[in-house]
C-alpha atoms as a PDB file:
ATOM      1  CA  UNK A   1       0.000   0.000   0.000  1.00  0.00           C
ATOM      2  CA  UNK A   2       1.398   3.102  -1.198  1.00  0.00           C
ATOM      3  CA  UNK A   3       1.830   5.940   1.549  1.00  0.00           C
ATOM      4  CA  UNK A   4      -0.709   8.264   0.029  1.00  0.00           C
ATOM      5  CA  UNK A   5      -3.297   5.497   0.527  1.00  0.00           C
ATOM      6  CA  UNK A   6      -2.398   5.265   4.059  1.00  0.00           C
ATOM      7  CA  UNK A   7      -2.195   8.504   4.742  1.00  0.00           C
ATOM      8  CA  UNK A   8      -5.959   8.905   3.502  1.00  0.00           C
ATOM      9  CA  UNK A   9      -7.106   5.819   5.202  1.00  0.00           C
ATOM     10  CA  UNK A  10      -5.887   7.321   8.600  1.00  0.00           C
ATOM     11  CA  UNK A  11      -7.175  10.265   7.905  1.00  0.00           C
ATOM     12  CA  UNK A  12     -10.396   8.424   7.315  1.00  0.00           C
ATOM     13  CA  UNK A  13     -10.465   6.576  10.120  1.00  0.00           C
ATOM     14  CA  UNK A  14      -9.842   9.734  13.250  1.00  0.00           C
ATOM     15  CA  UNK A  15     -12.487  11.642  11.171  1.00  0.00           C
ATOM     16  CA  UNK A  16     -14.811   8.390  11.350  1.00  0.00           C
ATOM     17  CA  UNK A  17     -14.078   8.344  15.331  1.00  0.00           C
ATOM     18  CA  UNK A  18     -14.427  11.974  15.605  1.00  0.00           C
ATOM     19  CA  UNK A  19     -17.654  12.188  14.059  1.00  0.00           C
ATOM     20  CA  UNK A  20     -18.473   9.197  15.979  1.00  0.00           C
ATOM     21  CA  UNK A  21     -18.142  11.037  19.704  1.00  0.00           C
ATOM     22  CA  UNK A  22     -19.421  13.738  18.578  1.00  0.00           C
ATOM     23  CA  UNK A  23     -22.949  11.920  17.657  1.00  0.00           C
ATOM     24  CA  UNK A  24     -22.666   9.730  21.037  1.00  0.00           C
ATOM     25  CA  UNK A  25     -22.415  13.173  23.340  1.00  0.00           C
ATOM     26  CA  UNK A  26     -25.220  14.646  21.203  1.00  0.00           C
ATOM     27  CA  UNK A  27     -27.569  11.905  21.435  1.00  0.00           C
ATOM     28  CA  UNK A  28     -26.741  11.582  25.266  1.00  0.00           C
ATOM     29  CA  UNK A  29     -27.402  15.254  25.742  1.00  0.00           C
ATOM     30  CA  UNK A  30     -30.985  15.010  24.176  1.00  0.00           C
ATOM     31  CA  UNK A  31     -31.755  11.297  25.361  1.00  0.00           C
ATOM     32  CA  UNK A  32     -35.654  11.498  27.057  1.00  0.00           C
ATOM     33  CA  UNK A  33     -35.163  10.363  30.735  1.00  0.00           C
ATOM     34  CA  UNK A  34     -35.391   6.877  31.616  1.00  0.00           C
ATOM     35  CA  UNK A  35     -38.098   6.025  34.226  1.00  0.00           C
ATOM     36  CA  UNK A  36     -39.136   2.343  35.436  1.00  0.00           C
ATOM     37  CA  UNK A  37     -42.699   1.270  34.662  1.00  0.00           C
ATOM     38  CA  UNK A  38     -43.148   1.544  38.295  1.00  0.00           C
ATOM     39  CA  UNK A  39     -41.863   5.223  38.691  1.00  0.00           C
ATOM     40  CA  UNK A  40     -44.049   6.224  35.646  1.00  0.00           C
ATOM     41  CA  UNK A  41     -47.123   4.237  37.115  1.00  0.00           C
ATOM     42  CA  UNK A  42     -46.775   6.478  40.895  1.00  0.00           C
ATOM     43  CA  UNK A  43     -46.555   9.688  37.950  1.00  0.00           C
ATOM     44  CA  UNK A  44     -49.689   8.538  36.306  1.00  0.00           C
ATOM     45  CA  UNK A  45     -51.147   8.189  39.383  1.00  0.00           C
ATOM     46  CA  UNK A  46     -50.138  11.450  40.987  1.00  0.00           C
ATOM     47  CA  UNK A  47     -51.351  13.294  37.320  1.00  0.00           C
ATOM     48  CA  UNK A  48     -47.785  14.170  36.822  1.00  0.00           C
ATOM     49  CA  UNK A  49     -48.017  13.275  33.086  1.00  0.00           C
ATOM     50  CA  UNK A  50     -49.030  15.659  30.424  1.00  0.00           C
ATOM     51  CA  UNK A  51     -49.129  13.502  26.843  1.00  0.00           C
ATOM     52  CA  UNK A  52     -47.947  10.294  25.540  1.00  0.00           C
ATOM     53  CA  UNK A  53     -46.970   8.220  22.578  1.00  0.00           C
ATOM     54  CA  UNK A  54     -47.381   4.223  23.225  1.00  0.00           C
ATOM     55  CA  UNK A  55     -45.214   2.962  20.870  1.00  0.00           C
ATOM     56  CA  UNK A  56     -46.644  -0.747  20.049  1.00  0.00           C
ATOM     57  CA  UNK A  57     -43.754  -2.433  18.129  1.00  0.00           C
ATOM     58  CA  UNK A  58     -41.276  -1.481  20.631  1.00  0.00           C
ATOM     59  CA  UNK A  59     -43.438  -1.516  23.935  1.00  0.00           C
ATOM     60  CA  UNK A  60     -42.224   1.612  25.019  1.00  0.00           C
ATOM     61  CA  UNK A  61     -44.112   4.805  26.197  1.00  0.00           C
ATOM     62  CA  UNK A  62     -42.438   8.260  25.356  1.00  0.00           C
ATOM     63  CA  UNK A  63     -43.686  11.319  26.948  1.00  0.00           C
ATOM     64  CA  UNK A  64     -43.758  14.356  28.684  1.00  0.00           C
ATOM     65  CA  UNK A  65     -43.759  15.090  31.997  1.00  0.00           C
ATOM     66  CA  UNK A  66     -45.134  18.591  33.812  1.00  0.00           C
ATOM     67  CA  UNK A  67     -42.019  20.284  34.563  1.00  0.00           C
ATOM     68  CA  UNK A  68     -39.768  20.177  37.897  1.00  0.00           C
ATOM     69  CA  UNK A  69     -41.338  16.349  38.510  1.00  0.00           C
ATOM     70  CA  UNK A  70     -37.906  15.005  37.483  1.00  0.00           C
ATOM     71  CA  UNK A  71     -34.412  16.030  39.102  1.00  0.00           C
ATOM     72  CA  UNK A  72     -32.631  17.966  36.637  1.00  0.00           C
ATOM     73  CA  UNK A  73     -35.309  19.580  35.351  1.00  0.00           C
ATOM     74  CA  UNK A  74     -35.926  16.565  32.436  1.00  0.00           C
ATOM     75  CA  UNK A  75     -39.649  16.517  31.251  1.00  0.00           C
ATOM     76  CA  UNK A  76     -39.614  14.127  28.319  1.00  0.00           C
ATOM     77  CA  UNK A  77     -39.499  10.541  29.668  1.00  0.00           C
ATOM     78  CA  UNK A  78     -39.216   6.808  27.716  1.00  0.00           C
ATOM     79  CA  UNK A  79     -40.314   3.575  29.349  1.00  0.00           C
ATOM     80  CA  UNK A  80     -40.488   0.003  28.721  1.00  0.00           C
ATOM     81  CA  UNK A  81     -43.313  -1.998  29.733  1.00  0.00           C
ATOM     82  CA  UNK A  82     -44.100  -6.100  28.860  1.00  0.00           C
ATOM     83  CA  UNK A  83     -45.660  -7.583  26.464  1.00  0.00           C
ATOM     84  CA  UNK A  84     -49.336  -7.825  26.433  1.00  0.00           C
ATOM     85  CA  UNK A  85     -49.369  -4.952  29.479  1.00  0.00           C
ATOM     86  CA  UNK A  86     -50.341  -2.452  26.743  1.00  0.00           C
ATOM     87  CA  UNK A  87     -54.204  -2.630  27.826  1.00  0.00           C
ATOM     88  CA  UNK A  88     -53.873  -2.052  31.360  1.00  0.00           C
ATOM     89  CA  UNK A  89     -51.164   0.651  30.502  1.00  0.00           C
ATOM     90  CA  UNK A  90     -53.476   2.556  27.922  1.00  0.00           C
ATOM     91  CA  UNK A  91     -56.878   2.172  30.744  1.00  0.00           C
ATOM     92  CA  UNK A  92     -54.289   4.037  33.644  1.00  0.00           C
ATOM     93  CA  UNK A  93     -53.610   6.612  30.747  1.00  0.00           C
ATOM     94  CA  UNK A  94     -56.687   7.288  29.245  1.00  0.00           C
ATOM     95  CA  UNK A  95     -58.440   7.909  33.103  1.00  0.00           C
ATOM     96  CA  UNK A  96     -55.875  10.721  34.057  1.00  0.00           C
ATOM     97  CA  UNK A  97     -53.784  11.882  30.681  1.00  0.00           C
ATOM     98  CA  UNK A  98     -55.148  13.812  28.507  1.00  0.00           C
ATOM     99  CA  UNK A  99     -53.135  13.593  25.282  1.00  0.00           C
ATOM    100  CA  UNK A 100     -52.766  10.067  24.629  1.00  0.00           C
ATOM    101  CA  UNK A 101     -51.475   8.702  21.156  1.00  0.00           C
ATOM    102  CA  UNK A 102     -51.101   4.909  19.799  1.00  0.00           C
ATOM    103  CA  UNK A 103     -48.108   4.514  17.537  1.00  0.00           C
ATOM    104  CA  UNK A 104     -48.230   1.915  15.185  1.00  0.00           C
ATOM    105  CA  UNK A 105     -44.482   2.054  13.604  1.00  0.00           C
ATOM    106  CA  UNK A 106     -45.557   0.766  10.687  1.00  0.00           C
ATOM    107  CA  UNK A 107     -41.951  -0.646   8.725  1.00  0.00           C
ATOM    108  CA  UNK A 108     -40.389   2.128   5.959  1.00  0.00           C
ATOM    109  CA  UNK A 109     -39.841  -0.036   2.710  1.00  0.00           C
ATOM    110  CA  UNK A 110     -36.236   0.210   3.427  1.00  0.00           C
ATOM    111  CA  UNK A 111     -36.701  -1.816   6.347  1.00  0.00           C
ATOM    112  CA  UNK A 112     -38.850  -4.182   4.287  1.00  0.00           C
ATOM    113  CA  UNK A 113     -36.420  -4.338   1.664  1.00  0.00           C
ATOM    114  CA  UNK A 114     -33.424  -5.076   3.899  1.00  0.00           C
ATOM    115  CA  UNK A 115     -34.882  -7.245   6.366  1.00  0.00           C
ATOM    116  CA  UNK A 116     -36.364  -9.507   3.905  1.00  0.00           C
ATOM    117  CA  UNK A 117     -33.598  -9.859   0.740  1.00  0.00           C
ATOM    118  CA  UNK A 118     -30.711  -8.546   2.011  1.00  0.00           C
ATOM    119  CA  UNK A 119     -29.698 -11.600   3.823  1.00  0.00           C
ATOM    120  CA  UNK A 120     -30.773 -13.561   0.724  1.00  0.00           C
ATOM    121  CA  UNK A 121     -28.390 -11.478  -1.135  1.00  0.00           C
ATOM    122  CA  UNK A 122     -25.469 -12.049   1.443  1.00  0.00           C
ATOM    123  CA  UNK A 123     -25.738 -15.576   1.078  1.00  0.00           C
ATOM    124  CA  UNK A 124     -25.957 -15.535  -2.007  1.00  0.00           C
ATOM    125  CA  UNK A 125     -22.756 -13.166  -2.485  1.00  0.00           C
ATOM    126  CA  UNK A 126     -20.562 -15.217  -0.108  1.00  0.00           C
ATOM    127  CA  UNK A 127     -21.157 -18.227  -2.021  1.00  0.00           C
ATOM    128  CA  UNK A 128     -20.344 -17.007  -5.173  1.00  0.00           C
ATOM    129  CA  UNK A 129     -17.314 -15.808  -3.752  1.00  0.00           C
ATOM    130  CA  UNK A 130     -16.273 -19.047  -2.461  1.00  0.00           C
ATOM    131  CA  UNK A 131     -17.297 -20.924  -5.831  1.00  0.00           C
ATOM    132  CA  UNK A 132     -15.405 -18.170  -7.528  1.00  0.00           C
ATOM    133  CA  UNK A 133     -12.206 -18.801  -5.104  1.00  0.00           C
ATOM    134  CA  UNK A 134     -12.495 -22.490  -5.779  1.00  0.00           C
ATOM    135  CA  UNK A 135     -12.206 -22.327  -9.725  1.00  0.00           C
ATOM    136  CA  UNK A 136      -9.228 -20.013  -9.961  1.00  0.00           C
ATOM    137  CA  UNK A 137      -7.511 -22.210  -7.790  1.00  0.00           C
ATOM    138  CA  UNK A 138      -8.475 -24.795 -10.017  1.00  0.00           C
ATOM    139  CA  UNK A 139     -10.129 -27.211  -6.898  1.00  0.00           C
ATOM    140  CA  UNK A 140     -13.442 -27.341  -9.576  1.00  0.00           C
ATOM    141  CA  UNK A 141     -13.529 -27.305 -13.014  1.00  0.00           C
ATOM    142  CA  UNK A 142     -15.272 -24.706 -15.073  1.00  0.00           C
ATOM    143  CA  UNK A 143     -18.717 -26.141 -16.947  1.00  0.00           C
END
């Protein structure tokens, strides 16, 4: 490898890692507040929270909070609850919250598109590569 191509491929690499802290102190900074479903039940209950999203796919509730509940001044909140709690969770809601949204999280076509031939396409790839690898070294024969 010729020294120009190193150079560039180091710079590559501390930009790469610099861009990488940068996004991990960003999206720490902004992260909603972690409460346990517990903690956000006693909140419910106290009429502490001001408007929801129940995310279905991902059984988690995001939200926000009225402000100085939290230490630190937070008001947006995210929570994990269990499967098949989602009823019970959206009957304690709907009684003392008044903004109270359902998201489905329906899947982009991108997700679609990866999730379902992508790994098709891997396989695929890898063993052409191998077949390919066997030939030139002349372990097969060509048809």
């Amino acid at each position: 490898m010729s020294r120009t191509a190193r150079t560039v491929l180091i710079y590559l690499v501390v930009i790469t890692v610099a861009i990488m802290a940068v996004n991990s102190f960003v999206n720490t900074a902004t992260a909603p507040e972690q409460l346990s479903l517990d903690r956000l039940e006693e909140l419910i209950d106290a009429g502490q929270v001001e408007s929801v999203v129940i995310k279905e796919k991902s059984n988690i509730v995001v939200g926000e909070l009225a402000s100085g509940v939290l230490d630190g001044g937070a008001t947006r909140f995210e929570t994990p609850y269990p499967d098949r709690y989602e009823g019970e969770l959206t009957t304690s809601l709907l009684s003392t919250v008044r903004d109270v949204e359902v998201d489905v999280e329906k899947a982009s076509m991108w997700q679609v598109i990866l999730g379902t031939f992508l790994p098709y396409v891997l396989i695929f790839g890898v063993f052409i590569f191998i077949l390919m690898r066997l030939i030139t070294k002349g372990t097969l024969t060509k048809v």
